[in-house]
Protein backbone atom coordinates (compact mmCIF):
# COMPACT_ATOMS: atom_id res chain seq x y z
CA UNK A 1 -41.66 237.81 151.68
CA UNK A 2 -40.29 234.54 150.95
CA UNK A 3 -43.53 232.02 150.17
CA UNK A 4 -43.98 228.45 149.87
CA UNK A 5 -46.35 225.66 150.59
CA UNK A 6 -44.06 223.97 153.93
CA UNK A 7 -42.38 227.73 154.92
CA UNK A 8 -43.39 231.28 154.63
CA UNK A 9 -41.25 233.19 156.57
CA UNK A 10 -41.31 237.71 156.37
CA UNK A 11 -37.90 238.63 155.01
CA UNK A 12 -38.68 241.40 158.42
CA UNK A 13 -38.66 238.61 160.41
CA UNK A 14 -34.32 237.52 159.71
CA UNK A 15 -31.86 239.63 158.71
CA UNK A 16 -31.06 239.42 154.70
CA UNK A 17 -29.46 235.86 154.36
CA UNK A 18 -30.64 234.03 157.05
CA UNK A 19 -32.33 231.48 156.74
CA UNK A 20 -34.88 229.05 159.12
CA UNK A 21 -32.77 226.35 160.13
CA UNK A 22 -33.48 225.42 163.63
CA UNK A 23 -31.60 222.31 165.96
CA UNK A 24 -33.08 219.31 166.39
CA UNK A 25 -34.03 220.37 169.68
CA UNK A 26 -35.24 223.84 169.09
CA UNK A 27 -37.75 222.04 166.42
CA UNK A 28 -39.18 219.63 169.83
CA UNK A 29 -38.86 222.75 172.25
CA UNK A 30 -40.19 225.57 170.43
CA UNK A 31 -42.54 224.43 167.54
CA UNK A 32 -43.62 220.52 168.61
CA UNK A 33 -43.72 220.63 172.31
CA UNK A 34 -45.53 224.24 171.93
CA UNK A 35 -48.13 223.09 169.29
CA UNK A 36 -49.11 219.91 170.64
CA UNK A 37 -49.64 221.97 173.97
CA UNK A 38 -51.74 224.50 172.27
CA UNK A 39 -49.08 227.07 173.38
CA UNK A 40 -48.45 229.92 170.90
CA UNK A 41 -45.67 229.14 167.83
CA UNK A 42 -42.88 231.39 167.40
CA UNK A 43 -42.81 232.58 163.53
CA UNK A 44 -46.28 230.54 163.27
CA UNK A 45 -46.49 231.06 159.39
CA UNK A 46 -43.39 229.23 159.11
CA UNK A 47 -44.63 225.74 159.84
CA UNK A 48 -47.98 224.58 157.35
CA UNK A 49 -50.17 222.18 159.18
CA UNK A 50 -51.26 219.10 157.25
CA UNK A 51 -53.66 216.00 157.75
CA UNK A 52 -51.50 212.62 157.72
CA UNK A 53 -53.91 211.66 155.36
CA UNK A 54 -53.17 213.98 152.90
CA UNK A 55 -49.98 213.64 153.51
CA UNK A 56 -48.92 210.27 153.28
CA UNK A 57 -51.40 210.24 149.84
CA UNK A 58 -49.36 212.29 148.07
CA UNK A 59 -46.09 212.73 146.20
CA UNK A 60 -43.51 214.78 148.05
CA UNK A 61 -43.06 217.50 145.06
CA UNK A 62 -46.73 217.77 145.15
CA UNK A 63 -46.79 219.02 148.88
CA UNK A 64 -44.17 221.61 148.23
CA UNK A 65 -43.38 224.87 145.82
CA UNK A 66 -39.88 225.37 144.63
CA UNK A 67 -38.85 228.97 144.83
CA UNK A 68 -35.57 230.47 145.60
CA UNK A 69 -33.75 227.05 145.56
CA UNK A 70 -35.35 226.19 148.48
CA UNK A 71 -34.46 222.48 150.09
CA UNK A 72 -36.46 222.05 152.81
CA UNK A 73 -40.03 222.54 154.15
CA UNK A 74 -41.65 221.76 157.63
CA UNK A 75 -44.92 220.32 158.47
CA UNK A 76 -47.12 219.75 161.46
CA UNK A 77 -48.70 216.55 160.69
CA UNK A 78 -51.68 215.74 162.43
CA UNK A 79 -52.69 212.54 162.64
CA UNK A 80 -57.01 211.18 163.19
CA UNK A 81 -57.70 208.61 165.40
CA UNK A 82 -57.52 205.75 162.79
CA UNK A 83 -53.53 206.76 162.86
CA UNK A 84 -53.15 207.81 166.22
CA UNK A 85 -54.23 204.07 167.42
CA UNK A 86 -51.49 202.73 165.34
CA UNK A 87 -49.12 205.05 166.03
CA UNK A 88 -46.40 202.54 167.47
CA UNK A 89 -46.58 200.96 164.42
CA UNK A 90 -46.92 203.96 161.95
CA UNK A 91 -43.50 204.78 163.47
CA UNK A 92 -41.43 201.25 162.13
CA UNK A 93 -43.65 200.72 158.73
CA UNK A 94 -44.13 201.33 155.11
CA UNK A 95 -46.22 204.12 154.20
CA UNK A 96 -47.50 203.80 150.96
CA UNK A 97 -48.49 206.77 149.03
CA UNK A 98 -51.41 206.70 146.63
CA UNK A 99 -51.98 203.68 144.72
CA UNK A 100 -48.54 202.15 143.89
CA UNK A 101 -47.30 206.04 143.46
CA UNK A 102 -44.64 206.21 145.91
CA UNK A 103 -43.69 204.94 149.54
CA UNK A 104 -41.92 206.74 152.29
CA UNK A 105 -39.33 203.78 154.06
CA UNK A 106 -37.55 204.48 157.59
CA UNK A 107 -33.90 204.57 157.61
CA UNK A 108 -33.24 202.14 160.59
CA UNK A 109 -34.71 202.88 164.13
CA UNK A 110 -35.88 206.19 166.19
CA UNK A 111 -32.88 207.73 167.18
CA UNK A 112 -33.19 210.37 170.55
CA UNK A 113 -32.87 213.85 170.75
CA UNK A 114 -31.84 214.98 174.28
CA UNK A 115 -32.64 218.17 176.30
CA UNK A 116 -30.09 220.86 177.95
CA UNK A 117 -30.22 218.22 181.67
CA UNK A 118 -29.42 215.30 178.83
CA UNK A 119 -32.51 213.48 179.19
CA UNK A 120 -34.58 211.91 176.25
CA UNK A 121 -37.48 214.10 175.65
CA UNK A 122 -38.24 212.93 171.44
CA UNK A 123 -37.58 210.68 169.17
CA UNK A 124 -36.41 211.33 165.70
CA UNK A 125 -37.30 208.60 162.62
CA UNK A 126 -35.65 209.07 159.38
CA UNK A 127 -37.29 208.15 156.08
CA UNK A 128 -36.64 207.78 152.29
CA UNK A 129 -38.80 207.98 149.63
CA UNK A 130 -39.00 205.04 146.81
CA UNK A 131 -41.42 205.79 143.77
CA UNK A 132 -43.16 202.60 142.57
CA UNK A 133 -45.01 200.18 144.97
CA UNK A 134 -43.31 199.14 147.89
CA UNK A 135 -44.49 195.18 147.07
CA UNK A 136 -42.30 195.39 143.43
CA UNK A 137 -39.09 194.36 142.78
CA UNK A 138 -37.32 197.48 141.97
CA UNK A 139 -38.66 200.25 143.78
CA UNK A 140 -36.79 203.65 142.85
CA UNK A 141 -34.90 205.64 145.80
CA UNK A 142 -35.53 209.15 145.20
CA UNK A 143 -33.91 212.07 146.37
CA UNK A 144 -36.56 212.86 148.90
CA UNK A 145 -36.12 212.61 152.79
CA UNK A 146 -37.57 213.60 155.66
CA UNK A 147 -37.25 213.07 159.30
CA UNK A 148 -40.45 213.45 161.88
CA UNK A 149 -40.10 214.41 165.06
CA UNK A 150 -41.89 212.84 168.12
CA UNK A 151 -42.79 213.65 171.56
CA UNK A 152 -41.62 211.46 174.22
CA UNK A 153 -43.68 213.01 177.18
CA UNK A 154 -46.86 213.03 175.40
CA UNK A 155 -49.18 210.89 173.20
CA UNK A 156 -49.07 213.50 170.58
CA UNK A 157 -51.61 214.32 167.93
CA UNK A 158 -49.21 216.35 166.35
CA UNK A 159 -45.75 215.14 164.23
CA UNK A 160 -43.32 217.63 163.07
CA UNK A 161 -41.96 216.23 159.57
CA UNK A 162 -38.64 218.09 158.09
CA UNK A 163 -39.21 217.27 154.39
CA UNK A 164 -35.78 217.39 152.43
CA UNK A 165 -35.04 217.61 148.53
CA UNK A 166 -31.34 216.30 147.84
CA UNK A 167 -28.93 218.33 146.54
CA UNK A 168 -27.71 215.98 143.93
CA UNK A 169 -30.84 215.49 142.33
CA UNK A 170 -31.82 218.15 139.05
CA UNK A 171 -35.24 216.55 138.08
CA UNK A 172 -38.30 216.07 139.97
């Protein structure tokens, strides 16, 4: 069984070489829209479920384990109500991580992600992540990345986050 902190996915579950790499739209269809309905999750394992809290306070390599030369995890973020009130603006903003540790940026503005009938059902936001505090000078782009995923047809208390390690990057 293949075992991390954002996957675990039975090596019964795909046939030898595949690998969990859903659409765009299959992650809204099947795993968002489903979990923020309290409908069942196919492969349910395969998505950990995080506080925003805890995730926006801590470092990216912290959240994860590297086995297999894995690239890419997947979260359900839920956010409290301090977040979810803010949400708007959660969406377009800085969000600092830890004291001066690290800040995740958005790459320019929520971009849609249409159904089968073409119709806008989420919204996708992509983000960087800079070490160093986001009020310095030179902050440092890292090779971390992540897109969430957002529910258009519902004021969601769940965000699915697709959390990315670059491929030209060796170190930590």
């Amino acid at each position: 069984m293949g075992s991390q902190k954002g996957v675990v996915v039975s090596s019964d579950l795909l046939p030898v070489g595949f690998r969990f790499m859903p659409t765009d739209e299959e992650l809204v269809t099947h795993y968002l829209m489903n979990k923020a309905c309290s409908r069942a999750v196919p492969v349910a394992d395969a998505i950990q479920e995080i506080d925003a809290t805890r995730f926006y306070s801590n470092h990216p390599k912290n959240l994860v384990t590297f086995s297999d030369g894995e690239r890419e995890w997947f979260f359900f973020i839920h956010e409290d109500d301090e977040s979810c009130s803010s949400r708007a603006q959660r969406k377009r903003t800085v969000r600092e991580v830890g004291n001066g540790l690290g800040f995740w940026k958005p790459n320019g503005s929520e971009n849609p992600i249409y159904n089968e009938d073409g119709n806008v059902f989420a919204t996708k936001i992509y983000l960087t992540y800079f070490s160093g505090s986001c009020h310095s000078n030179k902050p440092k782009r890292t090779h971390w990345k992540m897109v969430e995923y957002h529910l258009q047809i519902r004021r969601e208390w769940v965000v699915l986050g697709r959390l990315q390690r670059g491929m030209d990057y060796t170190g930590f």
